[in-house]
N, C-alpha and C. Protein backbone atom coordinates (compact mmCIF):
# COMPACT_ATOMS: atom_id res chain seq x y z
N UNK A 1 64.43 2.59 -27.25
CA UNK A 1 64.57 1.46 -26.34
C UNK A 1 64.90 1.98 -24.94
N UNK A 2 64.57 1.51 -24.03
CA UNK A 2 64.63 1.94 -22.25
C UNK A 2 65.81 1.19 -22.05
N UNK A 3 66.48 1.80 -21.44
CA UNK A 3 67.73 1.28 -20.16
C UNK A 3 66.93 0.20 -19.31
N UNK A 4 67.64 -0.76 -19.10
CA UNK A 4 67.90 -1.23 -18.56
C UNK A 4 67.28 -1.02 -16.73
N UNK A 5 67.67 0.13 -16.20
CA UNK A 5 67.41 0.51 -15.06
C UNK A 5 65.29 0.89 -14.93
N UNK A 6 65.33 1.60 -16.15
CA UNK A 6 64.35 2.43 -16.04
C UNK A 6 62.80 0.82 -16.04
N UNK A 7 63.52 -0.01 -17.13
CA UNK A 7 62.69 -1.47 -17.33
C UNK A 7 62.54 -2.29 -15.82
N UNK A 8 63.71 -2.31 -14.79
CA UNK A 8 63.59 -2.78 -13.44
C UNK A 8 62.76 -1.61 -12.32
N UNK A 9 62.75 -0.50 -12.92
CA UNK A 9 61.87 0.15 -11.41
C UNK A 9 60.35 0.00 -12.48
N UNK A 10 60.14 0.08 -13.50
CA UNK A 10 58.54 -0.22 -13.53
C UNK A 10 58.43 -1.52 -13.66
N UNK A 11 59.49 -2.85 -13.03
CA UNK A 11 59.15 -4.09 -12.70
C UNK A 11 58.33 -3.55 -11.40
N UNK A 12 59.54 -3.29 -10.80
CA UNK A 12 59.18 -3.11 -9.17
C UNK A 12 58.25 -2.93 -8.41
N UNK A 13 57.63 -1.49 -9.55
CA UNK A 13 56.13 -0.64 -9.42
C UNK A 13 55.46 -1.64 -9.41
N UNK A 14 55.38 -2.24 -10.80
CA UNK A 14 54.50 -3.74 -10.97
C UNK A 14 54.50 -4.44 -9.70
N UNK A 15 55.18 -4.57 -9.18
CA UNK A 15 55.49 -6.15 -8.17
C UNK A 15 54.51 -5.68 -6.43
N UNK A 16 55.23 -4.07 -6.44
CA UNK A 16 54.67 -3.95 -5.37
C UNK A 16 52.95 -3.76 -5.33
N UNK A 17 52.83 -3.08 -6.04
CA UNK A 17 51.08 -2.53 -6.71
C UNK A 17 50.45 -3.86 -6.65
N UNK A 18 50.98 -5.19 -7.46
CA UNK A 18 50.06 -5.74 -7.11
C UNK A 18 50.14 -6.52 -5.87
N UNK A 19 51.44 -7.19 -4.95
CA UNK A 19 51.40 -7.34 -4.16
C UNK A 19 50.52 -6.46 -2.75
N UNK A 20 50.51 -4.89 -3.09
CA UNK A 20 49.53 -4.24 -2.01
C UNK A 20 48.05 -4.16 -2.51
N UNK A 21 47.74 -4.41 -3.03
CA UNK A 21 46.59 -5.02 -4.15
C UNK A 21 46.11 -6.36 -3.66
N UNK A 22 47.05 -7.26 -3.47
CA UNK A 22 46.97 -8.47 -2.85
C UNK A 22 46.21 -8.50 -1.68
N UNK A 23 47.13 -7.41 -0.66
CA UNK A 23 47.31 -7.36 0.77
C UNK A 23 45.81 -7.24 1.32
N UNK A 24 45.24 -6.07 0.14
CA UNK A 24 43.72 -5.35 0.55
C UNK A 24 42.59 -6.00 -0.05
N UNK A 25 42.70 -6.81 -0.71
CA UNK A 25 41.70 -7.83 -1.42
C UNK A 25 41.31 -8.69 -0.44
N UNK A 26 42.69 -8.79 0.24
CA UNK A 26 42.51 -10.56 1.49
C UNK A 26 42.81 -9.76 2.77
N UNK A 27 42.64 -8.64 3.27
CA UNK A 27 42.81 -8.57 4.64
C UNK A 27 43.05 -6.88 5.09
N UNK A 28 41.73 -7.01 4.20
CA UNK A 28 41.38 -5.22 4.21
C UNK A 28 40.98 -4.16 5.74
N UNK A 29 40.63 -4.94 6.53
CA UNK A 29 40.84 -4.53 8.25
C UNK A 29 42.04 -4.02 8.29
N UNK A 30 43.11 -5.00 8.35
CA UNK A 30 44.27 -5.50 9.17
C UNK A 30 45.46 -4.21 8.27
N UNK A 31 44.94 -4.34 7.13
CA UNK A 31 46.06 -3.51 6.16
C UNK A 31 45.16 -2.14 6.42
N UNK A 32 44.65 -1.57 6.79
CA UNK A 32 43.39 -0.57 7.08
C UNK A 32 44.23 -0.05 7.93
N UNK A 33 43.78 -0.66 9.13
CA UNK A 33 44.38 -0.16 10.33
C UNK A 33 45.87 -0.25 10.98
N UNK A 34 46.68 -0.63 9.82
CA UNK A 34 48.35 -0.69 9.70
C UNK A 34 48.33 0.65 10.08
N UNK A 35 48.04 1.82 8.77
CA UNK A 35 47.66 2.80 8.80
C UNK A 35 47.36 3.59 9.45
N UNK A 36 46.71 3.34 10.18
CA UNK A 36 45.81 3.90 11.38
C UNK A 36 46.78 5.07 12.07
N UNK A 37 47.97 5.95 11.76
CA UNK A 37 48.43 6.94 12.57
C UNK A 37 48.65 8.01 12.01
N UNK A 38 48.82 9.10 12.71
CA UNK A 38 49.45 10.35 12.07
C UNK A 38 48.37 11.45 12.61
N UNK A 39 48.43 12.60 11.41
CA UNK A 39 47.22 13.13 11.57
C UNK A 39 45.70 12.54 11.45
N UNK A 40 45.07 13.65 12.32
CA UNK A 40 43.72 12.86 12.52
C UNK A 40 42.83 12.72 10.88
N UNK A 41 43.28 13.28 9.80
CA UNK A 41 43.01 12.94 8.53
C UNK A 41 43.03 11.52 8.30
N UNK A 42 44.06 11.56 8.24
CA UNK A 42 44.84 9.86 7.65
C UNK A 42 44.24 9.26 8.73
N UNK A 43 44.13 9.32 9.98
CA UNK A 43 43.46 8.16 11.00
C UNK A 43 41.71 8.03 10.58
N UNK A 44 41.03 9.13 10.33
CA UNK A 44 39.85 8.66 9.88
C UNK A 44 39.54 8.27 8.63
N UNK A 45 40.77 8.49 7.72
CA UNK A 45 40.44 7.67 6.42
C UNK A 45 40.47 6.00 6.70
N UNK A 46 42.23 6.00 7.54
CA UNK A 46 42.02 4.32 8.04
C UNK A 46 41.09 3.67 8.61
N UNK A 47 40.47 4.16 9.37
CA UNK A 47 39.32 3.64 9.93
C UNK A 47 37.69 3.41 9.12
N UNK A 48 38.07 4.58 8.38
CA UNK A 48 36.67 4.74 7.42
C UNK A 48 36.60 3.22 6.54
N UNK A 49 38.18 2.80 6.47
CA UNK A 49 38.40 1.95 5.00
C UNK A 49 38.20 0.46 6.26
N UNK A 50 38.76 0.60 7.21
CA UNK A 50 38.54 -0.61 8.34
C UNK A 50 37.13 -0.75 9.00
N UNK A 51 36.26 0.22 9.25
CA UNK A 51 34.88 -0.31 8.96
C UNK A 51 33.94 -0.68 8.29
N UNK A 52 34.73 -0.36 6.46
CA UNK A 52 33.95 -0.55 5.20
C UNK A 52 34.89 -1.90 4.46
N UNK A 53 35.15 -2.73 4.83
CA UNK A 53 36.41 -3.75 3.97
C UNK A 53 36.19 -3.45 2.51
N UNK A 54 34.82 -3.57 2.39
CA UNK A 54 34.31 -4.11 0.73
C UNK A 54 34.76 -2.68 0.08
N UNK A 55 35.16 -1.34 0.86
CA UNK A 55 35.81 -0.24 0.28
C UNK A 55 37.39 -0.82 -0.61
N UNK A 56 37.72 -1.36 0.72
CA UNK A 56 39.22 -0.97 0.44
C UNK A 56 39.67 -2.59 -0.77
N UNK A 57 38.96 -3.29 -0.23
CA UNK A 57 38.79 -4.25 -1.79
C UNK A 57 38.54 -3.96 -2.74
N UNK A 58 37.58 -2.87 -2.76
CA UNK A 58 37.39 -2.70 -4.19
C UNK A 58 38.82 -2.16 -4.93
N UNK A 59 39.28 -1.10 -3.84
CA UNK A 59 40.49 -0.12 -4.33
C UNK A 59 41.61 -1.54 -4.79
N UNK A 60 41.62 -2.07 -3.70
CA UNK A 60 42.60 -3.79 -4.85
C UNK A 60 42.31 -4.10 -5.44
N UNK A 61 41.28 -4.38 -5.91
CA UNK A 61 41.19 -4.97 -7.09
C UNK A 61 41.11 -4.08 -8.09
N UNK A 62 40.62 -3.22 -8.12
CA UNK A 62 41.45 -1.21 -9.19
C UNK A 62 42.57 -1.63 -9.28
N UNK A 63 43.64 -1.48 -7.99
CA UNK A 63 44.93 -1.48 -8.06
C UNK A 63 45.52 -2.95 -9.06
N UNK A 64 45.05 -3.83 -8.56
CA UNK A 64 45.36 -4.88 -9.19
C UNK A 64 45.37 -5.03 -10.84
N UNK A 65 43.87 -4.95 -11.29
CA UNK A 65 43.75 -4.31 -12.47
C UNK A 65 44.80 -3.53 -13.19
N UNK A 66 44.45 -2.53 -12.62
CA UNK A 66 45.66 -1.52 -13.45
C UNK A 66 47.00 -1.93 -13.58
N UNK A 67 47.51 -2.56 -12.60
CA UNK A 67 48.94 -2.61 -12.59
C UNK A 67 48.88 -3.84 -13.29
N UNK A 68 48.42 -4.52 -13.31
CA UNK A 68 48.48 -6.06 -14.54
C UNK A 68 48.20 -5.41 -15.64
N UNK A 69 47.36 -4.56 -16.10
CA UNK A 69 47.22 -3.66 -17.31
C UNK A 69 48.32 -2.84 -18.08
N UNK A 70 48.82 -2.24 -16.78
CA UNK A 70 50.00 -1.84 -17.03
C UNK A 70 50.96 -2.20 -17.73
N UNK A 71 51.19 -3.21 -16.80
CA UNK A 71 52.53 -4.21 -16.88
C UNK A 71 52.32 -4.75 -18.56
N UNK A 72 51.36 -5.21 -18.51
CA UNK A 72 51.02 -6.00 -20.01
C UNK A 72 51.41 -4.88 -21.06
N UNK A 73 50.90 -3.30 -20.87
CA UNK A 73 51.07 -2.34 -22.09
C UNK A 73 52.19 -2.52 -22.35
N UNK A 74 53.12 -2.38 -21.07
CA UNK A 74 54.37 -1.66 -21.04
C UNK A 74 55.52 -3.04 -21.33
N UNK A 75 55.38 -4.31 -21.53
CA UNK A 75 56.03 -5.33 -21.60
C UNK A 75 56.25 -5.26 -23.13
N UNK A 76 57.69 -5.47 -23.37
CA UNK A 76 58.22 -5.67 -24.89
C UNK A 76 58.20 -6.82 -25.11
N UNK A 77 58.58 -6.88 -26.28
CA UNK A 77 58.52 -8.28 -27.44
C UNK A 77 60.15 -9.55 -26.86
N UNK A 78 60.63 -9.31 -25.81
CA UNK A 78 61.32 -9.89 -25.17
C UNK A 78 61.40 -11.60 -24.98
């Protein structure tokens, strides 16, 4: 049986994953180019994903997926 603690951070995981899952499904520009700083790596990935939306949607709805998948494996008889 899991503690207690260990059952609230893979809530959390859950909550945020699909909430940023959310973010890029509905407003894949805007969450793109949040991003947009640092090295010039990470700036042309942001941009790559902010001129392609239907990229970074897809990756939400992956993300989304999985982490509802997840969540479901990993949920006890509670």
């Amino acid at each position: 049986m899991q503690g207690v603690w260990t059952r609230r951070l893979k809530e959390t995981f859950a909550i945020l994953t699909v909430g940023d899952g959310n973010v890029e499904v509905i407003f894949p520009k805007e969450h793109s180019l949040l991003w947009e700083f640092g090295p010039s790596r990470v700036r042309n990935v942001a941009r790559l994903f902010a001129e392609n939306p239907n990229l970074i949607r897809l990756l939400g709805t992956v993300r989304l997926s999985s982490a509802s998948g997840w969540r479901s494996a990993n949920t006890t008889g509670r």
